[in-house]
Protein backbone atom coordinates (compact mmCIF):
# COMPACT_ATOMS: atom_id res chain seq x y z
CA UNK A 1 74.68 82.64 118.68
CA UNK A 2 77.03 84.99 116.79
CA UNK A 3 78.36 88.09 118.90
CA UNK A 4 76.62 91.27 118.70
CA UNK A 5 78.57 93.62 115.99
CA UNK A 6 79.98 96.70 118.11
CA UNK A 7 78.35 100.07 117.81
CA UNK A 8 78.93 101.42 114.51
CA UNK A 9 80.01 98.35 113.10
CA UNK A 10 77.38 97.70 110.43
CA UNK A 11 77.09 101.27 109.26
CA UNK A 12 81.13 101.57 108.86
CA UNK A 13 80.61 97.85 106.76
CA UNK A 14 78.34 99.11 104.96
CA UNK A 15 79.92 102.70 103.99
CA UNK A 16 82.68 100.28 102.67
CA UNK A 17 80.55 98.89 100.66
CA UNK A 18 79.86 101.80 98.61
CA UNK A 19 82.09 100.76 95.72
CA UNK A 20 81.51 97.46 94.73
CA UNK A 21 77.45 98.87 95.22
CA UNK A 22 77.97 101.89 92.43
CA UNK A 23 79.95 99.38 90.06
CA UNK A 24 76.80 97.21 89.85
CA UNK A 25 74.43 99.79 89.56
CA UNK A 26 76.04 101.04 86.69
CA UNK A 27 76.30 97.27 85.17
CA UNK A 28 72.93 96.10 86.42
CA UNK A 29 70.69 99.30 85.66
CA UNK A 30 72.71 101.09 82.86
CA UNK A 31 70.06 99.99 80.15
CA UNK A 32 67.12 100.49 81.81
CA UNK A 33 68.74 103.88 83.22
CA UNK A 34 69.02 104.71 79.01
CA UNK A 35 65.53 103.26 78.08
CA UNK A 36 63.54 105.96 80.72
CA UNK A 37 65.68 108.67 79.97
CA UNK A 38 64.44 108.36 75.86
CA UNK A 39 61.30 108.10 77.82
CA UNK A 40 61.78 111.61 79.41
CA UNK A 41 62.96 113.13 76.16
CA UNK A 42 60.32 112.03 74.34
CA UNK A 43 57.68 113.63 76.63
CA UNK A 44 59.15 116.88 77.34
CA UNK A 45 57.80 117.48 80.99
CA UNK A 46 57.11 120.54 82.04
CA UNK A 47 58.21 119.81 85.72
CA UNK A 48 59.21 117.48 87.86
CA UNK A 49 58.41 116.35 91.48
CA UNK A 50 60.22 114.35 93.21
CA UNK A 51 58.48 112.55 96.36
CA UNK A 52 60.17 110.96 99.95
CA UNK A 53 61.15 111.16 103.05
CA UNK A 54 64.60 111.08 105.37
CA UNK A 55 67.78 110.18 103.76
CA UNK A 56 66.12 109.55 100.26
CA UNK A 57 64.44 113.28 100.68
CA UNK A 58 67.99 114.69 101.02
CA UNK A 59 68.95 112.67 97.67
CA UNK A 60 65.72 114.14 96.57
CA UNK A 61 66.96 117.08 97.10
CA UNK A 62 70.37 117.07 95.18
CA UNK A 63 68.51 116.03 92.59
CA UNK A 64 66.49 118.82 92.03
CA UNK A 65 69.70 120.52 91.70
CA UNK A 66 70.45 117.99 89.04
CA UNK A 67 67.32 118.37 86.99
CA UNK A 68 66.97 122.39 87.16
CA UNK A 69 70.50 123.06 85.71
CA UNK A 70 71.28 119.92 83.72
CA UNK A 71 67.83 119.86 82.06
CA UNK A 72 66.09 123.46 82.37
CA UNK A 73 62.97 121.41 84.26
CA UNK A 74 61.05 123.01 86.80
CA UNK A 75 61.17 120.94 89.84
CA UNK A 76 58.86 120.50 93.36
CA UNK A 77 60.16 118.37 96.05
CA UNK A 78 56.60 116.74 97.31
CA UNK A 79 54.33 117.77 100.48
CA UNK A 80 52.95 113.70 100.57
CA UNK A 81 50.45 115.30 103.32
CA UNK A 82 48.66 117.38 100.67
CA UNK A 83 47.51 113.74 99.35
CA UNK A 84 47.35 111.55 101.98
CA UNK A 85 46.54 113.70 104.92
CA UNK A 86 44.55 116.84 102.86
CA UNK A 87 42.92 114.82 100.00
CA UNK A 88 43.78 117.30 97.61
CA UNK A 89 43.82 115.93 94.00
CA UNK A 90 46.47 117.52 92.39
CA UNK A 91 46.65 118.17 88.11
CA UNK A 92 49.75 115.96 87.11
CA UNK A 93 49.17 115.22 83.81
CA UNK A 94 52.28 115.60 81.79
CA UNK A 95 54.26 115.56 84.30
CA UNK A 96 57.05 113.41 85.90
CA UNK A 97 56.53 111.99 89.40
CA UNK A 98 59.86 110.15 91.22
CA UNK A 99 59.46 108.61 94.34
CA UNK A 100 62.68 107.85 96.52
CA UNK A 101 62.40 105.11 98.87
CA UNK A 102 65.21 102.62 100.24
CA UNK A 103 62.61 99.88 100.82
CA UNK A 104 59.97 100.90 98.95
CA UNK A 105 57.39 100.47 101.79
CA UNK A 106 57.06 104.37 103.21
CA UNK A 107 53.37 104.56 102.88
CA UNK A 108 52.84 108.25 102.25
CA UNK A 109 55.26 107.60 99.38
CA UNK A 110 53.62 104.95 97.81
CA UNK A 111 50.33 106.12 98.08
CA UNK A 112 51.23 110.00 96.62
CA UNK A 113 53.17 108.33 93.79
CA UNK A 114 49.68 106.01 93.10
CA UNK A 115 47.98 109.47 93.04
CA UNK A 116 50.02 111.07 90.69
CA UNK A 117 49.99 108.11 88.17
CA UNK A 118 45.99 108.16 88.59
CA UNK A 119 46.39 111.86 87.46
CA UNK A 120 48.37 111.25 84.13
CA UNK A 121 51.56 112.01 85.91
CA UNK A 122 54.61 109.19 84.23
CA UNK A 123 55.75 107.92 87.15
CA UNK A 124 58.82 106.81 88.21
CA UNK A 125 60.40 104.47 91.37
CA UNK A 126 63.73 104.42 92.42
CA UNK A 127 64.34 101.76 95.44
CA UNK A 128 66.33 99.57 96.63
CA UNK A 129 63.95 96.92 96.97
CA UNK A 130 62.23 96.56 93.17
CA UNK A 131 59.12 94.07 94.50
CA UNK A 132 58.34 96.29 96.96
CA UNK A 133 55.02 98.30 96.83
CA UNK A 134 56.26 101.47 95.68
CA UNK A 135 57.80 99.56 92.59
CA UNK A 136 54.18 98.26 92.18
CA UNK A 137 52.95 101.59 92.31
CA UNK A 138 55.02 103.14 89.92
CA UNK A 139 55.34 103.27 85.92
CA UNK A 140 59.10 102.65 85.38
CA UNK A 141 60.94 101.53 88.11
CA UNK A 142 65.33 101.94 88.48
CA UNK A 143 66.66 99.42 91.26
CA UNK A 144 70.09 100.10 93.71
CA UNK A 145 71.27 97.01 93.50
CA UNK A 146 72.50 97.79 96.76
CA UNK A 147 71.88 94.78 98.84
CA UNK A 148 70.36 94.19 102.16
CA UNK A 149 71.02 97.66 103.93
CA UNK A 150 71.24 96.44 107.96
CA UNK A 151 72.21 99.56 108.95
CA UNK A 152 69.19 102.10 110.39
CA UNK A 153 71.53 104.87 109.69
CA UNK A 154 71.73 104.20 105.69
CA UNK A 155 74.64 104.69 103.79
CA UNK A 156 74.99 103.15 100.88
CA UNK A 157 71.59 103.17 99.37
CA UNK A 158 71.92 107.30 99.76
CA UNK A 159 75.24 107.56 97.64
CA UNK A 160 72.85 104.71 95.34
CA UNK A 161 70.20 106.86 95.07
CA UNK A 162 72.99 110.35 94.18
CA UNK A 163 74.38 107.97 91.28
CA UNK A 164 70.92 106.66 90.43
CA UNK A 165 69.78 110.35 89.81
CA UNK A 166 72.72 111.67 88.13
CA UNK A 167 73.09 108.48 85.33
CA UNK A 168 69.51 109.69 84.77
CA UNK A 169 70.12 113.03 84.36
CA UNK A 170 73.50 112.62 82.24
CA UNK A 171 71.58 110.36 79.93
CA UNK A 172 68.78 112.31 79.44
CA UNK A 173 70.57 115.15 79.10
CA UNK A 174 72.31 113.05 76.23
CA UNK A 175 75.93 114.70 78.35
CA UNK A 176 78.63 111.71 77.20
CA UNK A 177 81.08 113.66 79.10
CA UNK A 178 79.20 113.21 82.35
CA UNK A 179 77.65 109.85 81.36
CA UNK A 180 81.35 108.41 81.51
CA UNK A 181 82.42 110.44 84.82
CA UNK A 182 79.87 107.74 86.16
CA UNK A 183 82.37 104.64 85.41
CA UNK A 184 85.09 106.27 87.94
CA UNK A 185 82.52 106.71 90.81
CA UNK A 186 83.86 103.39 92.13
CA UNK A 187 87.32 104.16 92.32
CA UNK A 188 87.05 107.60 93.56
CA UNK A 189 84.89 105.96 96.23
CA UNK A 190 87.57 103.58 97.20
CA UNK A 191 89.85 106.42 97.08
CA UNK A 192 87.73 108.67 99.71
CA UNK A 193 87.15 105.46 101.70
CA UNK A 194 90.92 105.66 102.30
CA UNK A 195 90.50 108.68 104.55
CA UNK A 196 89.14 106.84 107.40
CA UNK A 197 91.92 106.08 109.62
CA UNK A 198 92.43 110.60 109.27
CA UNK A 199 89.48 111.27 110.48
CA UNK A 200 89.51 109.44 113.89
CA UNK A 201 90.92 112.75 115.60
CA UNK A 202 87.90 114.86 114.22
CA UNK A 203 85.53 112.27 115.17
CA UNK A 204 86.53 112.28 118.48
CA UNK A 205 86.44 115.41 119.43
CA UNK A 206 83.33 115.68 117.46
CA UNK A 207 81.62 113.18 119.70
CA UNK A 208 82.34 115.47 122.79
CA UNK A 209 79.98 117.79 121.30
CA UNK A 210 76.19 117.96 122.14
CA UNK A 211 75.39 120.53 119.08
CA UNK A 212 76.78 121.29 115.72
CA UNK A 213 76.10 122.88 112.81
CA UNK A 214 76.94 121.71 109.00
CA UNK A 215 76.68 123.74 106.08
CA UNK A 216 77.10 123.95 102.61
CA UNK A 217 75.55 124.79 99.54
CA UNK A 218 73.88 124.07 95.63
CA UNK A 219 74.83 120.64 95.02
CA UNK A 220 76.26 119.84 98.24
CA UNK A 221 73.13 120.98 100.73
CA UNK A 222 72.14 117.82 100.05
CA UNK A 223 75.08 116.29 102.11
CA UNK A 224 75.29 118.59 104.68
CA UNK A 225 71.45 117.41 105.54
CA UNK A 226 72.30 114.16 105.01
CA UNK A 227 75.37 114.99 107.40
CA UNK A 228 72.94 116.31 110.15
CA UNK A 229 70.66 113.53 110.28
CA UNK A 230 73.76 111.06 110.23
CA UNK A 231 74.63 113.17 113.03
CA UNK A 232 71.66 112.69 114.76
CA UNK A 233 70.78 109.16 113.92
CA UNK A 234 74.45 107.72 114.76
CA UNK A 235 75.73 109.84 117.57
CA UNK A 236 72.77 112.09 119.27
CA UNK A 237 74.38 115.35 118.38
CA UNK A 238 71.29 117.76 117.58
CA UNK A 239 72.94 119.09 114.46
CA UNK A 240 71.49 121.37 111.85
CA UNK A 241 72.47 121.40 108.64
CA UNK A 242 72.10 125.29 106.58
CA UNK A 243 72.81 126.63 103.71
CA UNK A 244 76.16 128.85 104.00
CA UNK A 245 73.60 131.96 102.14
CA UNK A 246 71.47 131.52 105.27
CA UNK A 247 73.84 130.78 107.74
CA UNK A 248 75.10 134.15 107.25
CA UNK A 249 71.17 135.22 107.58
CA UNK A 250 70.71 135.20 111.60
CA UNK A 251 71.98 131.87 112.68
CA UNK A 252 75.58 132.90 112.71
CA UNK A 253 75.06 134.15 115.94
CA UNK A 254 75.05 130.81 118.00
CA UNK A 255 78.57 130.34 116.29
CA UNK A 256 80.58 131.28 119.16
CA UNK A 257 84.34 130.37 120.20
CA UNK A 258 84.75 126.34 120.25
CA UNK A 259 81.24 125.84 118.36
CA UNK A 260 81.84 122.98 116.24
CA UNK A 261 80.71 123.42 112.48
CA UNK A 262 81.39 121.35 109.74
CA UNK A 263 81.51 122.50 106.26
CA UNK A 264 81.09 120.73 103.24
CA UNK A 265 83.35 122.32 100.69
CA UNK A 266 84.35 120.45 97.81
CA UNK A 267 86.69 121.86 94.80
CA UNK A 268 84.62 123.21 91.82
């Protein structure tokens, strides 16, 4: 019987895995990536919604940001209850439905993006597992290529679904410039994967903590949530993640002397 991997171990394998995982995104799914985005052009949506839950709802989540300034669309990030729980039958058509799922098998998911399609909505999957039921569900359908994801805490399959999002986007958008930004995702990757052995001292006294907050904001909320949950998930640090406009909005006042935060602050 092969030894039990030490806590931690598959999600740090994993996070390493992150380059090699964009690289063949971009080679496996670049054409089908162009083919849906003359798709999108062609119909001129008037908005967007974009449907999950958990890590690929904070993905969700930077995209929005994504299609509102890059494209000018309108975009909802989905209530699944209003379908599956309320019944409500919701006008779609003309619209664009993407549903976010790492396996493709979240129920409320599946069954909202079924929904929309029945309602004229195009609809769109993005997953890391392309037979899975949400696939099935969906009109077009953009794979992660990620590989098996062993890890409950997923890693890879979130910075999959960022890139997955953004080629879309960029080639929609018909934005060369940020199209070929896409082919040094891998590198940079590798690069930031290099900080590792640095941030041992932070982590450390990080896991002394029982509470946190992380914040950010616009482009980044998305991984400050994704931060928290990590946070949550990995370590059992009740962490919660705000925007650095609302921060400053009443819950600056817990943020005492010693109070870890974290900040997500990235140049530009």
């Amino acid at each position: 019987m092969a030894p039990r991997p030490r806590p931690g171990q598959l999600m740090l394998d994993e996070i390493r895995e992150q380059p090699l995982v964009l690289e063949r995104l971009w080679r496996e799914e670049g054409a089908a990536v162009t083919a849906l985005a003359r798709r999108l052009r062609a119909r001129r949506p008037p908005a967007v919604v974009l449907a999950a839950r958990g890590t690929s709802d904070n993905a969700a989540l930077y995209g929005r940001y994504l299609i509102e300034t890059r494209l000018g669309i309108p975009v909802s990030l989905a209530a699944p209850s209003v379908v599956t729980l309320y019944g409500a039958r919701v006008r779609w058509r003309g619209m664009v439905a993407i549903g976010l799922s790492q396996s493709g098998r979240s129920p409320d998911i599946v069954r909202f993006i079924e929904a929309a399609r029945d309602a004229g909505a195009l609809t769109v999957a993005i997953t890391n597992s392309p037979g899975a039921p949400l696939a099935r569900a969906a009109d077009e359908v953009l794979a992660l290529h990620a590989g098996r994801e062993r890890s409950v805490a997923a890693t890879k399959t979130y910075t999959a679904q960022l890139t997955m999002l953004s080629l879309l986007v960029a080639h929609t958008a018909e934005d060369r410039r940020l199209i070929r930004a896409h082919q040094a995702l891998p590198d940079a990757v590798a690069s930031a994967l290099e900080t590792i052995p640095a941030v041992t001292d932070a982590a450390a006294h990080l896991s002394q903590a029982s509470e946190c907050l992380v914040t950010s904001r616009g482009y980044n909320f998305a991984t400050a949530l994704e931060a928290a949950l990590k946070l949550k998930e990995s370590s059992r640090i009740v962490a919660e993640a705000l925007s650095s406009a609302d921060l400053l909005h009443g819950p600056i006042a817990v943020v005492e002397r010693d109070f870890p935060v974290i900040m997500v602050a990235p140049r530009g």
